[in-house]
Structure formats: C-alpha cells, structure tokens
C-alpha atoms as a PDB file:
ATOM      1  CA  UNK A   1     -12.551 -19.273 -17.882  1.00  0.00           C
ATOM      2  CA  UNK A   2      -9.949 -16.751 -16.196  1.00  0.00           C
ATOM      3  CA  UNK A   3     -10.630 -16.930 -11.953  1.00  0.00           C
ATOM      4  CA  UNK A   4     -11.279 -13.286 -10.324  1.00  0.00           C
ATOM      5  CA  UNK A   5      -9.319 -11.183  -8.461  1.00  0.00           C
ATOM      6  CA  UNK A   6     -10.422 -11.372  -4.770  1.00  0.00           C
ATOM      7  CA  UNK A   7     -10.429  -7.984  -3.592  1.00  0.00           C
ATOM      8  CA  UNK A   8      -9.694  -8.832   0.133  1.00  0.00           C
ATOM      9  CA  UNK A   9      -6.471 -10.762  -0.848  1.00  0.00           C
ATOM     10  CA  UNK A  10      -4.602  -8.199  -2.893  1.00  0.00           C
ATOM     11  CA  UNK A  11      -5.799  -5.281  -0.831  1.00  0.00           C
ATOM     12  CA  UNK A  12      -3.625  -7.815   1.795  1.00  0.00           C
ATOM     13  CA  UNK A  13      -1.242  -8.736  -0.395  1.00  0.00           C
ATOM     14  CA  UNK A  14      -0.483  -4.520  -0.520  1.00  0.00           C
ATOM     15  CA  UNK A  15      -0.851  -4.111   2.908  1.00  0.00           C
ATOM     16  CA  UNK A  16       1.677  -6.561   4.022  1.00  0.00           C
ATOM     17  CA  UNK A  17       4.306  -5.523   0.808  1.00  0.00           C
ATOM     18  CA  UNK A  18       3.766  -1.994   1.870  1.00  0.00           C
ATOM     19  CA  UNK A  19       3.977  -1.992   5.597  1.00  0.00           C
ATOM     20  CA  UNK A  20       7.090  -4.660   5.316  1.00  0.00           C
ATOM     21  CA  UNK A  21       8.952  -1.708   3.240  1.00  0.00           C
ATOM     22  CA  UNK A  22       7.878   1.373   5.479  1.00  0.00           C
ATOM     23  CA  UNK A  23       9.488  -0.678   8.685  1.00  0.00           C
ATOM     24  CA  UNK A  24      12.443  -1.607   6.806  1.00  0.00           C
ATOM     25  CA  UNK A  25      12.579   1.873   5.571  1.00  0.00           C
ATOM     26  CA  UNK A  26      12.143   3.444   9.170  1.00  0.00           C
ATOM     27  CA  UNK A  27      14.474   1.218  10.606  1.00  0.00           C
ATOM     28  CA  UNK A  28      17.131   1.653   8.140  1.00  0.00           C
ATOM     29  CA  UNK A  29      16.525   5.500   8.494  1.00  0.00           C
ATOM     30  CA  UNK A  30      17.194   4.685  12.599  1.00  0.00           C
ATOM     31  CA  UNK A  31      19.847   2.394  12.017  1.00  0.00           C
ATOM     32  CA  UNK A  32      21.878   3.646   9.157  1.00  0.00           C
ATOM     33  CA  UNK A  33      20.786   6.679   8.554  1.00  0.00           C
ATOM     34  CA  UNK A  34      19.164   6.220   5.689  1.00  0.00           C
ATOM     35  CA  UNK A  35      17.032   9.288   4.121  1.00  0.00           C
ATOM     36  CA  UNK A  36      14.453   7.109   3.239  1.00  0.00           C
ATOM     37  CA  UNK A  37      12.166   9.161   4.901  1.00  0.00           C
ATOM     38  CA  UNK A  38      12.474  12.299   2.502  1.00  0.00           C
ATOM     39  CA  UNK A  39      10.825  10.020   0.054  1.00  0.00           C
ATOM     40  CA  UNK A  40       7.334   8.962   2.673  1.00  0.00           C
ATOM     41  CA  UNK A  41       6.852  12.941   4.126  1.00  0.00           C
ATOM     42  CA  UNK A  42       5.536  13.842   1.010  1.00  0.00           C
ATOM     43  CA  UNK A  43       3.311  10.788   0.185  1.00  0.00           C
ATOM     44  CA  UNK A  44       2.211  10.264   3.989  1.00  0.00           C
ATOM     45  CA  UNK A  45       0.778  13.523   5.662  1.00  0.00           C
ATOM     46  CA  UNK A  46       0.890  13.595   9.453  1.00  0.00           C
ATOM     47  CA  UNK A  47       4.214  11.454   9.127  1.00  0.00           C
ATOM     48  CA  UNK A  48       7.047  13.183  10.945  1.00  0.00           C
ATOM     49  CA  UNK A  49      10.868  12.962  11.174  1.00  0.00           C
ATOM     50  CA  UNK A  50      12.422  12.831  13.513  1.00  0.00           C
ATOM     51  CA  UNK A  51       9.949   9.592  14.599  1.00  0.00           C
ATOM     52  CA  UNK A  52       6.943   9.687  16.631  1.00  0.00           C
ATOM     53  CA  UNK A  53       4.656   7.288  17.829  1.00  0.00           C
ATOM     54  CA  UNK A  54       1.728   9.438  16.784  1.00  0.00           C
ATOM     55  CA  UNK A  55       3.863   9.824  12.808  1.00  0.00           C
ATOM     56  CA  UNK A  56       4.232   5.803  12.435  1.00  0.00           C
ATOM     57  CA  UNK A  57       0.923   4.859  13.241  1.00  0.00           C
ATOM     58  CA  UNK A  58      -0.066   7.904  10.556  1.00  0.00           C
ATOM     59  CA  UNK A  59       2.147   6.666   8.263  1.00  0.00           C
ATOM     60  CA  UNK A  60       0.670   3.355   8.747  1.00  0.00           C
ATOM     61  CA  UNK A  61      -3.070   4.576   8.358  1.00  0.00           C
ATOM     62  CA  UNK A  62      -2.128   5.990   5.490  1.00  0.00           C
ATOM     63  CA  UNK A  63      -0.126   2.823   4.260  1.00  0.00           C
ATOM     64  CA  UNK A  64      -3.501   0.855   4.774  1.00  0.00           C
ATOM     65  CA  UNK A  65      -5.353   3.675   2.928  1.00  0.00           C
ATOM     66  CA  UNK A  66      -3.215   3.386  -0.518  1.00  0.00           C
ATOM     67  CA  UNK A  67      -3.319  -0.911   0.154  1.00  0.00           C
ATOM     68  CA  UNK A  68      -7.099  -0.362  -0.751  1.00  0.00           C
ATOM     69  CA  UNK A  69      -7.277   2.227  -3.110  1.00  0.00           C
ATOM     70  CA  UNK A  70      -4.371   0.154  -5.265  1.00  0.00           C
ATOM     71  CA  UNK A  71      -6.404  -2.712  -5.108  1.00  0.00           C
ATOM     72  CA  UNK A  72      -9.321  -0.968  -5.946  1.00  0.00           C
ATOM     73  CA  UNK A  73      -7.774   0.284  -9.136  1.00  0.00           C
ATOM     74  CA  UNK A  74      -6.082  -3.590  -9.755  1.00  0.00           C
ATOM     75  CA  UNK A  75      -9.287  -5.868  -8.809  1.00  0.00           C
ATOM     76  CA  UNK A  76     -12.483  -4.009  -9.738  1.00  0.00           C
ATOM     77  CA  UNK A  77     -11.328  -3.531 -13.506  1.00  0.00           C
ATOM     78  CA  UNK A  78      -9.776  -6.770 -13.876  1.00  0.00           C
ATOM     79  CA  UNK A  79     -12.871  -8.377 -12.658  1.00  0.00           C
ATOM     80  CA  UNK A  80     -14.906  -6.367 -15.254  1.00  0.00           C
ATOM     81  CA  UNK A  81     -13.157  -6.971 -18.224  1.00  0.00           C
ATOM     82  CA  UNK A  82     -12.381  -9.968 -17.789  1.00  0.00           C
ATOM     83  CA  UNK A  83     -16.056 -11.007 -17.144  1.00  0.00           C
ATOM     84  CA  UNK A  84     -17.083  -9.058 -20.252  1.00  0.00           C
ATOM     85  CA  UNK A  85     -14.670 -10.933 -22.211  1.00  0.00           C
ATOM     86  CA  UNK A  86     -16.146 -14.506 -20.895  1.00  0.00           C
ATOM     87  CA  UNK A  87     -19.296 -13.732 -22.543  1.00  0.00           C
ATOM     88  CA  UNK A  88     -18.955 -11.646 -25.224  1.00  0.00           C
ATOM     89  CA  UNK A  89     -19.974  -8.251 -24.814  1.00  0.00           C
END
C-alpha cells in the first residue's frame, strides 16, 4: 500500500525551498549584484527593483501563492491515482 501525500507538508516543503531561494536571491542581488531579480519581476507582480518593503513582502505573497498551487498540482493527483491503483479501478 503506497502512503499519501499530505498536502500541508509539501505545500511547506515549497514554501520553505522557495522563500530560502528568493532571500538568497535578493540578497545576492544586494550584495553582489546579482541580476537575479530580472528573472522574479516577471513571475512576481507588485515585486519591484530597486527593493521595497512593500515589493518583498509581494514577492513573498506571491511565493506562498505558487507553494500551494504546486502542491496542489503534486498532492491531489498523486493521491488519486495512487488510490485508484490500490483497488483496482
């Protein structure tokens, strides 16, 4: 019998990968000048360079956002097929 994805923990699981790698990005892009930022405008609307408060905590909204959606897309299918496997159907 294969377990089942628990939503909560890979919607977590994203959230932590994903913020972890925005902050490194941003502070690599403050630090080193890095252009890492050219790559999060486009995916993150309402996230602004040069930094604001009011762009991070956007960017981070957003980050949470796509942390559920991915999960969404990873857990609810998984779950599915996997339990029509187990009996059968």
């Amino acid at each position: 019998m294969k377990p089942a994805l628990n939503f909560r923990a890979v919607s977590l699981t994203f959230l932590i990968a994903f913020s972890i790698s925005y902050i490194l990005c941003i502070a690599g892009g403050l630090v080193f000048d890095w252009r890492m930022y050219e790559s999060w405008a486009p995916l993150l609307p309402g996230f602004t360079w040069p930094l604001t408060i009011g762009g991070f905590f956007i960017g981070l909204l957003w980050i949470v956002g796509y942390s559920l959606y991915g999960a969404a897309l990873l857990v609810f299918p998984y779950n599915y097929f996997t339990q029509q496997s187990r009996y059968g159907q």
